[in-house]
C-alpha atoms as a PDB file:
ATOM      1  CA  UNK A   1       0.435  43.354 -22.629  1.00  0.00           C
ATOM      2  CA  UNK A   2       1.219  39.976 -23.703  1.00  0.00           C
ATOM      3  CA  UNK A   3       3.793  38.005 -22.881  1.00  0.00           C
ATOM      4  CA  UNK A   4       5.805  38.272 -26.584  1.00  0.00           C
ATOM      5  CA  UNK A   5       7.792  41.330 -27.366  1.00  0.00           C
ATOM      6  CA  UNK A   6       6.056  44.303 -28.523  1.00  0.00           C
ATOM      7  CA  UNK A   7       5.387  44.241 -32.631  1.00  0.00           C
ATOM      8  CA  UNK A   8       5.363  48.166 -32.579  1.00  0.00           C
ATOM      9  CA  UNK A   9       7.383  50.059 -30.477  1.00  0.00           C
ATOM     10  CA  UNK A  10       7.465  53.822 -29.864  1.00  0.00           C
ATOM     11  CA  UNK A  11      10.433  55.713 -28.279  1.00  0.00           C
ATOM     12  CA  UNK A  12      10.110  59.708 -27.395  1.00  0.00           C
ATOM     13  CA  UNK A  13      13.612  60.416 -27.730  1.00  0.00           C
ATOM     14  CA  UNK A  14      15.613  64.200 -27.355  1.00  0.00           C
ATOM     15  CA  UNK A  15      19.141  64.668 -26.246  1.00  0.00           C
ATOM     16  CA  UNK A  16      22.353  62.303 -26.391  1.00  0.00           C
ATOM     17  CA  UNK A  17      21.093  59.876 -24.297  1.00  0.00           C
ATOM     18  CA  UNK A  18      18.121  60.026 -25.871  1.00  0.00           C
ATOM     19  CA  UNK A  19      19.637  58.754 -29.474  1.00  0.00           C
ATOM     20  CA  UNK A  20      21.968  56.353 -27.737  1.00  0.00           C
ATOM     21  CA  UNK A  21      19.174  54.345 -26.736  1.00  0.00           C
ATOM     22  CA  UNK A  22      17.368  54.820 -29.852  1.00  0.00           C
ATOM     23  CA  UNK A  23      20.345  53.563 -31.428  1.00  0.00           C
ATOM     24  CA  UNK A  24      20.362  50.152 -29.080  1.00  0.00           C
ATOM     25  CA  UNK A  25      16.696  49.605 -30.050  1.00  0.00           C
ATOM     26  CA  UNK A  26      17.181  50.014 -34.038  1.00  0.00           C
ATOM     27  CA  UNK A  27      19.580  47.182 -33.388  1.00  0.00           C
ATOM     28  CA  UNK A  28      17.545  45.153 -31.145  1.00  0.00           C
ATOM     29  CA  UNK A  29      14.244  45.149 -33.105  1.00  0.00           C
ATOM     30  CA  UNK A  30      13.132  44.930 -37.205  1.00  0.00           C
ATOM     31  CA  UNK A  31      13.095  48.605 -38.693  1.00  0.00           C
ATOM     32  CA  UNK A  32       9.244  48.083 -39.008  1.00  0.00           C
ATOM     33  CA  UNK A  33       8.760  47.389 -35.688  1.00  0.00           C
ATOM     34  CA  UNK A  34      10.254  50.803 -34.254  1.00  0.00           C
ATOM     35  CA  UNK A  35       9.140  54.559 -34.325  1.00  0.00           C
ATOM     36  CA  UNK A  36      11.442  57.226 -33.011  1.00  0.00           C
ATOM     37  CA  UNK A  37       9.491  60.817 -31.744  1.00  0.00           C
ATOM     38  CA  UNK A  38      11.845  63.060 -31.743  1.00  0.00           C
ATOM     39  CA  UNK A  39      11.467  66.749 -29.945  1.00  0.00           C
ATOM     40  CA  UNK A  40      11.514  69.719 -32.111  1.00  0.00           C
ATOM     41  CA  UNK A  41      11.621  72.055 -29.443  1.00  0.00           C
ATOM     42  CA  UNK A  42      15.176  72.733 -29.646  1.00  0.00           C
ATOM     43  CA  UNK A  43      14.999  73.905 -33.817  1.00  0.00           C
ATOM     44  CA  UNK A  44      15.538  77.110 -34.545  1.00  0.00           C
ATOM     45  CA  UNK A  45      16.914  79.106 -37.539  1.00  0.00           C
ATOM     46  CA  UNK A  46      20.946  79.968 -37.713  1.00  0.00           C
ATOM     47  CA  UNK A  47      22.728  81.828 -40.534  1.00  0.00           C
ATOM     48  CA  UNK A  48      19.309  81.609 -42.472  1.00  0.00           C
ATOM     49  CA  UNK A  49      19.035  78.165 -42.011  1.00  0.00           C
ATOM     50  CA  UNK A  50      16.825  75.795 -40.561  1.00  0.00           C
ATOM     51  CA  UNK A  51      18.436  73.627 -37.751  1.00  0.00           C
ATOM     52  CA  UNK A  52      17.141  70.586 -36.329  1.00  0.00           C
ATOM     53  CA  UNK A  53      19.385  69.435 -33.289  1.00  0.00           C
ATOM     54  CA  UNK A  54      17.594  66.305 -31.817  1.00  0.00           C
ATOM     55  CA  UNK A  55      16.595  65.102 -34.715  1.00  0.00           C
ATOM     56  CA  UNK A  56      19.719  65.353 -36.063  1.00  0.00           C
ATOM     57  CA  UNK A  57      21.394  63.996 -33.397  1.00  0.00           C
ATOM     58  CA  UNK A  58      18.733  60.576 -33.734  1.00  0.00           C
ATOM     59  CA  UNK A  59      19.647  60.844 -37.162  1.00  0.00           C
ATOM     60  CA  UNK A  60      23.179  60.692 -37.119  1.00  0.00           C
ATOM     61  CA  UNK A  61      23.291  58.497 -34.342  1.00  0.00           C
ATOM     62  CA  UNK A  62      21.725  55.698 -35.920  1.00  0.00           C
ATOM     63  CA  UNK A  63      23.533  55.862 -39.394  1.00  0.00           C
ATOM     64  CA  UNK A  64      26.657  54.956 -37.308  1.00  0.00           C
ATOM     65  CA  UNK A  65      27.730  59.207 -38.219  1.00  0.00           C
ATOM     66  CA  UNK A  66      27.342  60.618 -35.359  1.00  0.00           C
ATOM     67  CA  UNK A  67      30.429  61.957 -32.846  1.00  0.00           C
ATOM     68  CA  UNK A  68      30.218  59.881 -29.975  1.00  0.00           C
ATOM     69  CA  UNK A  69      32.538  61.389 -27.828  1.00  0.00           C
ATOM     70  CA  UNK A  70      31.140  64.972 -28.372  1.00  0.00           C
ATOM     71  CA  UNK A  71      27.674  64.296 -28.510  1.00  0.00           C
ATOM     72  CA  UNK A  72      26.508  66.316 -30.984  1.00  0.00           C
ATOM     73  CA  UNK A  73      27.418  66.368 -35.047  1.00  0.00           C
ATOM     74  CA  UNK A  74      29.118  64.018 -37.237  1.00  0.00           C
ATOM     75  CA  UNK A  75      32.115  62.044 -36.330  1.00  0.00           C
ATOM     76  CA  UNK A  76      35.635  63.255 -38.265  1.00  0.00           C
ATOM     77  CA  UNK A  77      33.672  66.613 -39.231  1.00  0.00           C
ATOM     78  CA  UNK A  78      35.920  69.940 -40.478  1.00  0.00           C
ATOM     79  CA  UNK A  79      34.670  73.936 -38.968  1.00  0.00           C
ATOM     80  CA  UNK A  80      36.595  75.416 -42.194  1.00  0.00           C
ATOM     81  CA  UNK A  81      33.177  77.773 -42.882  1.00  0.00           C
ATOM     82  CA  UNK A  82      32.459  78.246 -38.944  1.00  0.00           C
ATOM     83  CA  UNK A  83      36.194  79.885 -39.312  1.00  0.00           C
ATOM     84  CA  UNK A  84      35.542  82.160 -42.390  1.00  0.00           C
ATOM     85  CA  UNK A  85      32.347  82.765 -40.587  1.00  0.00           C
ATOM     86  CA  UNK A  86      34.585  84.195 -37.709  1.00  0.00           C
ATOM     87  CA  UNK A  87      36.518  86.264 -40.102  1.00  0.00           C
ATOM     88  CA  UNK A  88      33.326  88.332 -41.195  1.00  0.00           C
ATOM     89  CA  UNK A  89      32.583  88.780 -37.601  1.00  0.00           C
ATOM     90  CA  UNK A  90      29.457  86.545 -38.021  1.00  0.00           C
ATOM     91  CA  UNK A  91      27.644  84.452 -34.438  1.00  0.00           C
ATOM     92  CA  UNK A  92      29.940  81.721 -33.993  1.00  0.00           C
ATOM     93  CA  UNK A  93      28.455  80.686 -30.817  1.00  0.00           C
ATOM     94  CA  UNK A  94      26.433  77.411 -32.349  1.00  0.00           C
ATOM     95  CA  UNK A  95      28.851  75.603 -34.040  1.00  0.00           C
ATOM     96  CA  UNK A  96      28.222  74.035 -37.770  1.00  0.00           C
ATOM     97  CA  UNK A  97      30.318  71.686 -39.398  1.00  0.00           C
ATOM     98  CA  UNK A  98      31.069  71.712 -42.934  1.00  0.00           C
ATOM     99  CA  UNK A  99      29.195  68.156 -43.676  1.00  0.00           C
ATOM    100  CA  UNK A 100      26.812  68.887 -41.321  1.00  0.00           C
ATOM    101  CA  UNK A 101      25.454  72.096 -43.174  1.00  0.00           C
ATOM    102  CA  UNK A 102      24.886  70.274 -46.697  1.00  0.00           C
ATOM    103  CA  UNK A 103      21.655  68.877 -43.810  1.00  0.00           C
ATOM    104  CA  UNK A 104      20.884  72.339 -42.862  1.00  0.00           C
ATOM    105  CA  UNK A 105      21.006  73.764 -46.440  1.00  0.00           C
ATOM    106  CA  UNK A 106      18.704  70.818 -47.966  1.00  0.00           C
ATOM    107  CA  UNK A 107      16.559  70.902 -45.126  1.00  0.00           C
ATOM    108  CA  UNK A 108      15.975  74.669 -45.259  1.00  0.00           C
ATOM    109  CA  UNK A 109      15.539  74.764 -49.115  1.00  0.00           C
ATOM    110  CA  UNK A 110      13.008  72.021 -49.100  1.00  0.00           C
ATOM    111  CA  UNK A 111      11.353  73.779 -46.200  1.00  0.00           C
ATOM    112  CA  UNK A 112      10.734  76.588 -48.657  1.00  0.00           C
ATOM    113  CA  UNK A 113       9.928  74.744 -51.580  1.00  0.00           C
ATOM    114  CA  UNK A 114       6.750  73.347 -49.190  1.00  0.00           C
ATOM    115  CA  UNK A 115       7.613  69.912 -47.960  1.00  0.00           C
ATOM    116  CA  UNK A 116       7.139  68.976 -44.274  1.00  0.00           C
ATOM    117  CA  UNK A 117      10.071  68.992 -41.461  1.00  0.00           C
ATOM    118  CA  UNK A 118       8.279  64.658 -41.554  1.00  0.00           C
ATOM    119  CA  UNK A 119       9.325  64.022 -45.286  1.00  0.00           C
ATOM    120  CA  UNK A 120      12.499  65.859 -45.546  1.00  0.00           C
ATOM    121  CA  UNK A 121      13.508  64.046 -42.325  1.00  0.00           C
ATOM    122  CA  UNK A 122      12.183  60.730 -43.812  1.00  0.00           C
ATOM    123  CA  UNK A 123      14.286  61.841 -46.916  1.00  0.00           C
ATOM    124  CA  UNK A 124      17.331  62.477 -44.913  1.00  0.00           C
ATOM    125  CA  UNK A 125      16.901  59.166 -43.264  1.00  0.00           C
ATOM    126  CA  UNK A 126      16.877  56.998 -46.453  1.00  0.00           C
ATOM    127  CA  UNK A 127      19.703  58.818 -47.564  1.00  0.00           C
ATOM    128  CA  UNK A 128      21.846  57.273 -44.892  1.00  0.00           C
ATOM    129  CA  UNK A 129      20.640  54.063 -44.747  1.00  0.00           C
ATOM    130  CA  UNK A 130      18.503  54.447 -41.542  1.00  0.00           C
ATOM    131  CA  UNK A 131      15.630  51.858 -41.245  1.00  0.00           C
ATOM    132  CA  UNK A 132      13.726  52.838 -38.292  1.00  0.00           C
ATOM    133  CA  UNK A 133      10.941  55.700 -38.228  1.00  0.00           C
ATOM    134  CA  UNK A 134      12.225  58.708 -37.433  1.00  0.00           C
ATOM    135  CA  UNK A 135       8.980  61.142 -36.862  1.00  0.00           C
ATOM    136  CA  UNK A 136       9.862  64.985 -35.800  1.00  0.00           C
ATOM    137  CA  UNK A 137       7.083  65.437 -32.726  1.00  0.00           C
ATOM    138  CA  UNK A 138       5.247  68.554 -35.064  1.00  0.00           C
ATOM    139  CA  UNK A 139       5.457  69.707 -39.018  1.00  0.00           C
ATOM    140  CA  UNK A 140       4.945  73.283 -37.396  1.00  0.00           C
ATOM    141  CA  UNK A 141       7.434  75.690 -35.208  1.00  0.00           C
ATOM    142  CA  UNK A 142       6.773  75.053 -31.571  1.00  0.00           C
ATOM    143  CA  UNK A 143      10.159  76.409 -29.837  1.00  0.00           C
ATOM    144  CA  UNK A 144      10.945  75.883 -26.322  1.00  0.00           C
ATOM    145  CA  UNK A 145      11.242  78.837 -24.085  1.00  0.00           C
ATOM    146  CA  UNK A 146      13.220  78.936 -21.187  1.00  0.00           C
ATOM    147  CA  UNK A 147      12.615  81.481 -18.249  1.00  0.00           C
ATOM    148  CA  UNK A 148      15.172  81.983 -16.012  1.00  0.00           C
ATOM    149  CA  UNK A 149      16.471  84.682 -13.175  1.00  0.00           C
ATOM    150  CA  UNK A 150      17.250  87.119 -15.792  1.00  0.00           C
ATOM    151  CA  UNK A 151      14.614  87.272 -18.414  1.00  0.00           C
ATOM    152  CA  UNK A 152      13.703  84.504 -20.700  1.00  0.00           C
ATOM    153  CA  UNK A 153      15.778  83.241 -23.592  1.00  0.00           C
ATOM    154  CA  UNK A 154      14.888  80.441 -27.018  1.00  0.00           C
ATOM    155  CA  UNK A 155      16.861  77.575 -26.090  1.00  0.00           C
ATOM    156  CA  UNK A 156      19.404  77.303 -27.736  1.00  0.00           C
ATOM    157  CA  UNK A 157      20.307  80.453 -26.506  1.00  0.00           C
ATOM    158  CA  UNK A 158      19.889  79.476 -23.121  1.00  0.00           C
ATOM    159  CA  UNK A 159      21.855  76.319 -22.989  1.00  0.00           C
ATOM    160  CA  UNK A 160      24.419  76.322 -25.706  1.00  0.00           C
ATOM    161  CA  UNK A 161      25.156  80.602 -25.718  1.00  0.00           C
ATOM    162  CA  UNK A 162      25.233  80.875 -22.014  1.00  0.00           C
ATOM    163  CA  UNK A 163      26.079  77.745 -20.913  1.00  0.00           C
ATOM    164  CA  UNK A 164      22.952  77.175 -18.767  1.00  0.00           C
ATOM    165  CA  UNK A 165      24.457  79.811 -16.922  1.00  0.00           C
ATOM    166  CA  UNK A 166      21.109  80.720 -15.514  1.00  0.00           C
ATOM    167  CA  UNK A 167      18.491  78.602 -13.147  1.00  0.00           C
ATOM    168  CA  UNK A 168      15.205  78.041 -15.138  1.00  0.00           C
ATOM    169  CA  UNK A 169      11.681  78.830 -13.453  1.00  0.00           C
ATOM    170  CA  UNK A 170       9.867  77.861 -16.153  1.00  0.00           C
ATOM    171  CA  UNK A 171       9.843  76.379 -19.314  1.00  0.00           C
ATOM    172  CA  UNK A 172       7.136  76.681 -22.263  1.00  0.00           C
ATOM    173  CA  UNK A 173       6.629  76.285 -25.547  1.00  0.00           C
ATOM    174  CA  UNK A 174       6.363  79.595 -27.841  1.00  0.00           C
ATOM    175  CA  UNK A 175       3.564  78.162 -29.899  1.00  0.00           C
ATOM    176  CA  UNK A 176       0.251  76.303 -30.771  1.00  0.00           C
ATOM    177  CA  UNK A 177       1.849  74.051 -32.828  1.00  0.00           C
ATOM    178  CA  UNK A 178       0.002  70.421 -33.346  1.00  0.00           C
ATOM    179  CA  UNK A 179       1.178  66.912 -33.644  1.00  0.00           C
ATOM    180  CA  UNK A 180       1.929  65.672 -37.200  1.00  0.00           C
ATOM    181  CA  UNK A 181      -0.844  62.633 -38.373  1.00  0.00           C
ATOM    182  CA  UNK A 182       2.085  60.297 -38.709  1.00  0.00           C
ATOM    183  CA  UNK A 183       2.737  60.736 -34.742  1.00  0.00           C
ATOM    184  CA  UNK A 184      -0.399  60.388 -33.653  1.00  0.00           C
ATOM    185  CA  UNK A 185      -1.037  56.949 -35.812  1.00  0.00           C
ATOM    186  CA  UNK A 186       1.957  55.757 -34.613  1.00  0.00           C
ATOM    187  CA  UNK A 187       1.191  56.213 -30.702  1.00  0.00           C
ATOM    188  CA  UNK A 188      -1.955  54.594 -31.718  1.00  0.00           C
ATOM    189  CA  UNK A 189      -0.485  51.771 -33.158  1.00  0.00           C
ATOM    190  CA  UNK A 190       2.217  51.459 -30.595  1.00  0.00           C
ATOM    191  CA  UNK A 191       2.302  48.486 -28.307  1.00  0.00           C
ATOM    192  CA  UNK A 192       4.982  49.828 -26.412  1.00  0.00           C
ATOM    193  CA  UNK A 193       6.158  53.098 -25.274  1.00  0.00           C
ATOM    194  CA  UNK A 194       9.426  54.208 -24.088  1.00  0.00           C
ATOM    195  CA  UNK A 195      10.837  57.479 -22.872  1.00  0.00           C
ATOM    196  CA  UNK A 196      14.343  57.662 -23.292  1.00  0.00           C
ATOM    197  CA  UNK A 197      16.804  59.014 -20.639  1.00  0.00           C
ATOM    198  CA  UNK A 198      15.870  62.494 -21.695  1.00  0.00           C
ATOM    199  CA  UNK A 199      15.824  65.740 -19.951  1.00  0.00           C
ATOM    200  CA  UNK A 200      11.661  65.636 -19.313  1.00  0.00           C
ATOM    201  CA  UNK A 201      11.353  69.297 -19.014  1.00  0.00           C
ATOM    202  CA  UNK A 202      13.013  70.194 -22.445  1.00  0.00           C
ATOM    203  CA  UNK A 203      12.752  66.723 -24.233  1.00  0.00           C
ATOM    204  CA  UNK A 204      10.139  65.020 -23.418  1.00  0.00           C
ATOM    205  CA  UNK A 205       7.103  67.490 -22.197  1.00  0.00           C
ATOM    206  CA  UNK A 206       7.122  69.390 -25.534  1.00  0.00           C
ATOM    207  CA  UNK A 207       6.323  66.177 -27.064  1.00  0.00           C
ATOM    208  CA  UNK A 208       3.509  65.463 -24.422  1.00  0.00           C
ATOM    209  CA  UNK A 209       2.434  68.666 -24.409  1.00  0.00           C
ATOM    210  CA  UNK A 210       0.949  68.766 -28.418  1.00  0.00           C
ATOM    211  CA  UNK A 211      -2.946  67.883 -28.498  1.00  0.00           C
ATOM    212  CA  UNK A 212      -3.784  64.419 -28.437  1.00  0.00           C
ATOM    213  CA  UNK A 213      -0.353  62.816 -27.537  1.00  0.00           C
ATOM    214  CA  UNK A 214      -0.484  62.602 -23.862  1.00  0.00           C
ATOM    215  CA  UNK A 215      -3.816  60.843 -23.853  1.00  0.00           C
ATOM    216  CA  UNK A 216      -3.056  58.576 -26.809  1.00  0.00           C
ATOM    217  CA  UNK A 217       0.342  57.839 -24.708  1.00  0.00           C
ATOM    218  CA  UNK A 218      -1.769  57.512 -21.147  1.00  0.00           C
ATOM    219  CA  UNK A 219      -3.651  54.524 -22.583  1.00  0.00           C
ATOM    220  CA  UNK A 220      -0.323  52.352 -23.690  1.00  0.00           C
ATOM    221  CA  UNK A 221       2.255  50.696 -21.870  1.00  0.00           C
ATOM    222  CA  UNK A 222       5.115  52.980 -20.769  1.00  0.00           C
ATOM    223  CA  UNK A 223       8.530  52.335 -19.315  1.00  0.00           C
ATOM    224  CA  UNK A 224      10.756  55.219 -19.077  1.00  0.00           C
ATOM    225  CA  UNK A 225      14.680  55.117 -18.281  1.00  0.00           C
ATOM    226  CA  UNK A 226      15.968  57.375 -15.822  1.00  0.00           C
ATOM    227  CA  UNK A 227      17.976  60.207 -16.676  1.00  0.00           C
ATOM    228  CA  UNK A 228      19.302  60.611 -13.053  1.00  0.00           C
ATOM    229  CA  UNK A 229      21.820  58.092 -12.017  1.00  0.00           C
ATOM    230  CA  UNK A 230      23.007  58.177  -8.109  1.00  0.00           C
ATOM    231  CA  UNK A 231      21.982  62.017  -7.970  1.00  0.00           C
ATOM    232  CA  UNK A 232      23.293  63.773 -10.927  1.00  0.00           C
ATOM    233  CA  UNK A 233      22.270  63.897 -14.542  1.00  0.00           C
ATOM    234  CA  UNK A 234      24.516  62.145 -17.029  1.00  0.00           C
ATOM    235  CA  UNK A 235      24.772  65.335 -19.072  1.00  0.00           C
ATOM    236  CA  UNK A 236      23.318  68.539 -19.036  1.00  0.00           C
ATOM    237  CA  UNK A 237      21.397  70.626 -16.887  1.00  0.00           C
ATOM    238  CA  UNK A 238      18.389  67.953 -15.728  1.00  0.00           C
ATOM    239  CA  UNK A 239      19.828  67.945 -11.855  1.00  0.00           C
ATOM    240  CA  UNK A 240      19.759  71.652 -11.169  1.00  0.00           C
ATOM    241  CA  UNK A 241      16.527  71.920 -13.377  1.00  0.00           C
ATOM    242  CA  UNK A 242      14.858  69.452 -11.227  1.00  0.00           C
ATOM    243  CA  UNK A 243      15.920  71.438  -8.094  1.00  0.00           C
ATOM    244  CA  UNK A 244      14.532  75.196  -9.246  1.00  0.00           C
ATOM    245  CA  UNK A 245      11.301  74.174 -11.369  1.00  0.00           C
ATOM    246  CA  UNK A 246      10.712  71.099  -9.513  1.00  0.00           C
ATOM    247  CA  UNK A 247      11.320  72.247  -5.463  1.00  0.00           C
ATOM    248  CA  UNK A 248      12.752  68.605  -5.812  1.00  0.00           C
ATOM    249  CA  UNK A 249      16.108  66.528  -5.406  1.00  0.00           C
ATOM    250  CA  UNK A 250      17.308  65.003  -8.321  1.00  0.00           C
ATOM    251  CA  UNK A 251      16.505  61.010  -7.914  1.00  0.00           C
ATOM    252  CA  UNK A 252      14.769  58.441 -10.231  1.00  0.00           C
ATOM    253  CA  UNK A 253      11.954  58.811  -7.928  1.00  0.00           C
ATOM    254  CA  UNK A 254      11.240  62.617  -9.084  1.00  0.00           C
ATOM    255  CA  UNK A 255      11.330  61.607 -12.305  1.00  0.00           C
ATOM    256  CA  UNK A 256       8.765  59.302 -11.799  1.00  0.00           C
ATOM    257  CA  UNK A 257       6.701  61.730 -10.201  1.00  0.00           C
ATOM    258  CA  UNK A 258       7.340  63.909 -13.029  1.00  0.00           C
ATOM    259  CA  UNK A 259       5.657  61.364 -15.130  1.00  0.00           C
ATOM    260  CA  UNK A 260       2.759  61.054 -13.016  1.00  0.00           C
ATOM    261  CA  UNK A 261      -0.249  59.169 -14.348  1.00  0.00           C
ATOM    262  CA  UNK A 262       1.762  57.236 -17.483  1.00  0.00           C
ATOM    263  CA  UNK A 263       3.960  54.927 -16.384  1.00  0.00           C
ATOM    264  CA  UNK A 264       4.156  51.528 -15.992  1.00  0.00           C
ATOM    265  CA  UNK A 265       7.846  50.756 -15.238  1.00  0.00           C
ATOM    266  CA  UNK A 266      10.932  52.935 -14.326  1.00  0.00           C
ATOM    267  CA  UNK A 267      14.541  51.472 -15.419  1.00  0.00           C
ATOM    268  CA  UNK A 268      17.055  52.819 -13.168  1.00  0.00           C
ATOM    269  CA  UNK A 269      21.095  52.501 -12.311  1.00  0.00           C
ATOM    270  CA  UNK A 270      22.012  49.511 -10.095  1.00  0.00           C
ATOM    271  CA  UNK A 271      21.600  51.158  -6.330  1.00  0.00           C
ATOM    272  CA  UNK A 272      19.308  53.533  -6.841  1.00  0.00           C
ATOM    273  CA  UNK A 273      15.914  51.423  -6.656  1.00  0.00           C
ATOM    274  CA  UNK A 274      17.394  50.966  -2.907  1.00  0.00           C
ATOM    275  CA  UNK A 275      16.046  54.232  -2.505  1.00  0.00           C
ATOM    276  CA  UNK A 276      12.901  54.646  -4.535  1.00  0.00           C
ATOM    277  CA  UNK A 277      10.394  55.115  -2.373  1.00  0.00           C
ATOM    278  CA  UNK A 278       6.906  53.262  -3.135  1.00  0.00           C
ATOM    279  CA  UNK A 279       5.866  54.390  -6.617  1.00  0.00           C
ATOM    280  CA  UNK A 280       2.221  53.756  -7.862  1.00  0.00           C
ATOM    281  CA  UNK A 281       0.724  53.789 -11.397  1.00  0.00           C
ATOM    282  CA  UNK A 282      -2.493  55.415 -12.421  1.00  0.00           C
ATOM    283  CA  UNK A 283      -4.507  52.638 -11.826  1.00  0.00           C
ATOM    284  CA  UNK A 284      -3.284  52.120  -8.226  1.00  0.00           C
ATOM    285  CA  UNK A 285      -0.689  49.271  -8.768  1.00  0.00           C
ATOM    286  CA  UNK A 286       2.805  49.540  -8.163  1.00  0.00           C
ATOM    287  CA  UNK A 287       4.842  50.772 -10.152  1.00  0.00           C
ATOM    288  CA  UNK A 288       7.644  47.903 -11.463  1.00  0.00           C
ATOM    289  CA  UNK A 289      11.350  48.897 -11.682  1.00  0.00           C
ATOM    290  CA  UNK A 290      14.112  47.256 -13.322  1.00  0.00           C
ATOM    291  CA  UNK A 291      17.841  47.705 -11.525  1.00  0.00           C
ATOM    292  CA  UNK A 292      19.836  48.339 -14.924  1.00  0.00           C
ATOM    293  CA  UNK A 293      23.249  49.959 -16.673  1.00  0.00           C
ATOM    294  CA  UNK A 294      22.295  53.015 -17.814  1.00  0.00           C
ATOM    295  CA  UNK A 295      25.080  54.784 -18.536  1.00  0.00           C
ATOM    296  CA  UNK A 296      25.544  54.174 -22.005  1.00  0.00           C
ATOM    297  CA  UNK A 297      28.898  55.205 -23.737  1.00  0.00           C
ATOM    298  CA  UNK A 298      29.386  52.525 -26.481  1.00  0.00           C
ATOM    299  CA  UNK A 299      27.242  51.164 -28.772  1.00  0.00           C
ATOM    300  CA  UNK A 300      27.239  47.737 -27.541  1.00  0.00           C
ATOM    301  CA  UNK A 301      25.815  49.172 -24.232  1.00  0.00           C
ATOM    302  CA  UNK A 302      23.028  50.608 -25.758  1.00  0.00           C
ATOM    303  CA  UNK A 303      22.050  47.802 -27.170  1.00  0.00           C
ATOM    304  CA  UNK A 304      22.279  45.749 -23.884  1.00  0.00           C
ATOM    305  CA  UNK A 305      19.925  48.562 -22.113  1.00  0.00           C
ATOM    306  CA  UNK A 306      17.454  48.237 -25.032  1.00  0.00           C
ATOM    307  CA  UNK A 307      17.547  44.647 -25.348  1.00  0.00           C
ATOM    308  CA  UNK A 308      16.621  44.669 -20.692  1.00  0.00           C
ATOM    309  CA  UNK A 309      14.166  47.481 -21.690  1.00  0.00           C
ATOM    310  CA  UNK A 310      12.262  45.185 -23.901  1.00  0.00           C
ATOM    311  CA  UNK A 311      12.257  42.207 -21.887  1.00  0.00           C
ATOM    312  CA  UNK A 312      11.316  44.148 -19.198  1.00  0.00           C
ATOM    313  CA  UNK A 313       8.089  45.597 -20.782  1.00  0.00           C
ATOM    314  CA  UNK A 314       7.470  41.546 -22.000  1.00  0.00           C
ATOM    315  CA  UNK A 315       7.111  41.112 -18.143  1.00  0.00           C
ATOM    316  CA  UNK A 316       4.679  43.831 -17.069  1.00  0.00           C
END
């Protein structure tokens, strides 16, 4: 790659951290210069209605909407139906807020009506002012299945009903769903791509895992931020996950391993490339790391770790 920052940049993006650094490269680069692949493992259907969490959670995040200190929904949001909802003695366990269902009821009735997840979410987007390409990984149902000691549950169920109660052995997709056009174009277009501080197994494999992405993605430029910093995951379940599916410690280093065969550079917290141990790419050079702030919990960090990210990948 050149010298000159990349004119088309694609990020594969699921999970808070995920949209937090989306959100630092919408602000760091022209809208037409950046495409956001979101995973649609996580979607499932909820009081009869079609629910979208990561790409929500992109979406909201980069309309300036989104609840930072939760994580999830929109910021100054109301649960008056989740509460009526409790007084018929319907599940409660997901929580939807009030301006966060008119999403979930458009969504669902233009689902019906025969438009794809791509142009309602494009829709959606425009709506609120969001510039940047936000591409759901599939226009079909692939949901993620997670198997675990005690039988094997959706997601959702898994992480948000009980808690990630459980250790995962394995986790699948429950599907032969296929990669929407506008994805693939865009990986082949792309001069850059990233993979955002996501869990890998539950973010970022069911994105690699439709036909055609991997190898389109195996031929690019990839840097990938780590979503382990000093031995624990930032949020969520990654650390543990690594341990029982992986047989390995959570580091940078096993997610780099987990990558195998794709990337070029690894971003990691300051003091942990003291212990990476010698990484190579697929074609047999080393693999370049950049020493970074990861931990991103305002908006002008993001932005900082997008703005090293990009320099970085100017440098490989």
């Amino acid at each position: 790659m050149s010298a000159t920052r990349p004119k088309q940049v694609v990020c594969l993006s699921g999970g808070v951290g995920g949209a937090r650094l989306c959100h630092g490269l919408a602000r760091a680069l022209p809208p037409e210069q950046l495409t956001l692949i979101v995973n649609t493992g996580d979607d499932f259907r909820h009081w009869g209605l079609y629910i979208s969490p990561d790409v929500d959670t992109v979406m909201y995040t980069l309309a300036d909407l989104a609840d930072v200190a939760r994580g999830w929904g929109l910021a100054e949001e109301s649960f008056t139906t989740l509460e009526m909802v409790t007084r018929y003695g319907g599940e409660t366990w997901f929580q939807l807020g009030d301006r966060d269902l008119a999403t979930h009821v458009l969504r669902s009735q233009w689902l019906q009506e025969g438009q794809t997840l791509t142009a309602i979410t494009g829709r959606l987007c425009g709506s609120l002012g969001v510039g940047a390409t936000i591409l759901p990984m599939s226009d079909a149902p692939c949901p993620t299945m997670i198997e675990t000691v005690t039988g094997t549950l959706s997601f959702q169920r898994w992480l948000v009903q009980e808690r990630a109660a459980h250790d995962v052995l394995r986790v699948f997709s429950n599907g032969d769903a296929r990669a929407s056009d506008q994805v693939l174009r865009a990986i082949e277009a792309a001069d850059l791509v990233v993979f955002g501080p996501s869990n890998p197994y539950v973010s970022v494999d069911p994105i690699l895992a439709l036909p055609g992405v991997r190898e389109r993605i195996a031929r690019k430029p990839v840097v990938a931020v780590s979503p382990i910093v000093h031995g624990a995951a930032i949020k969520g379940p990654l650390a543990r996950m690594l341990q029982t599916i992986g047989k390995t410690e959570p580091t940078p280093g096993a997610i780099a391993e987990h990558y195998a065969g794709l990337l070029t550079g690894l971003v990691v917290e300051h003091g942990d490339d003291a212990s990476l141990p010698a990484l190579m790419t697929h074609d047999g050079h080393a693999l370049r790391v950049l020493a970074s702030s990861t931990i991103m919990q305002t908006r002008e960090q993001s932005l900082l770790l997008a703005r090293e990210v990009l320099q970085f990948a100017e440098n490989l």
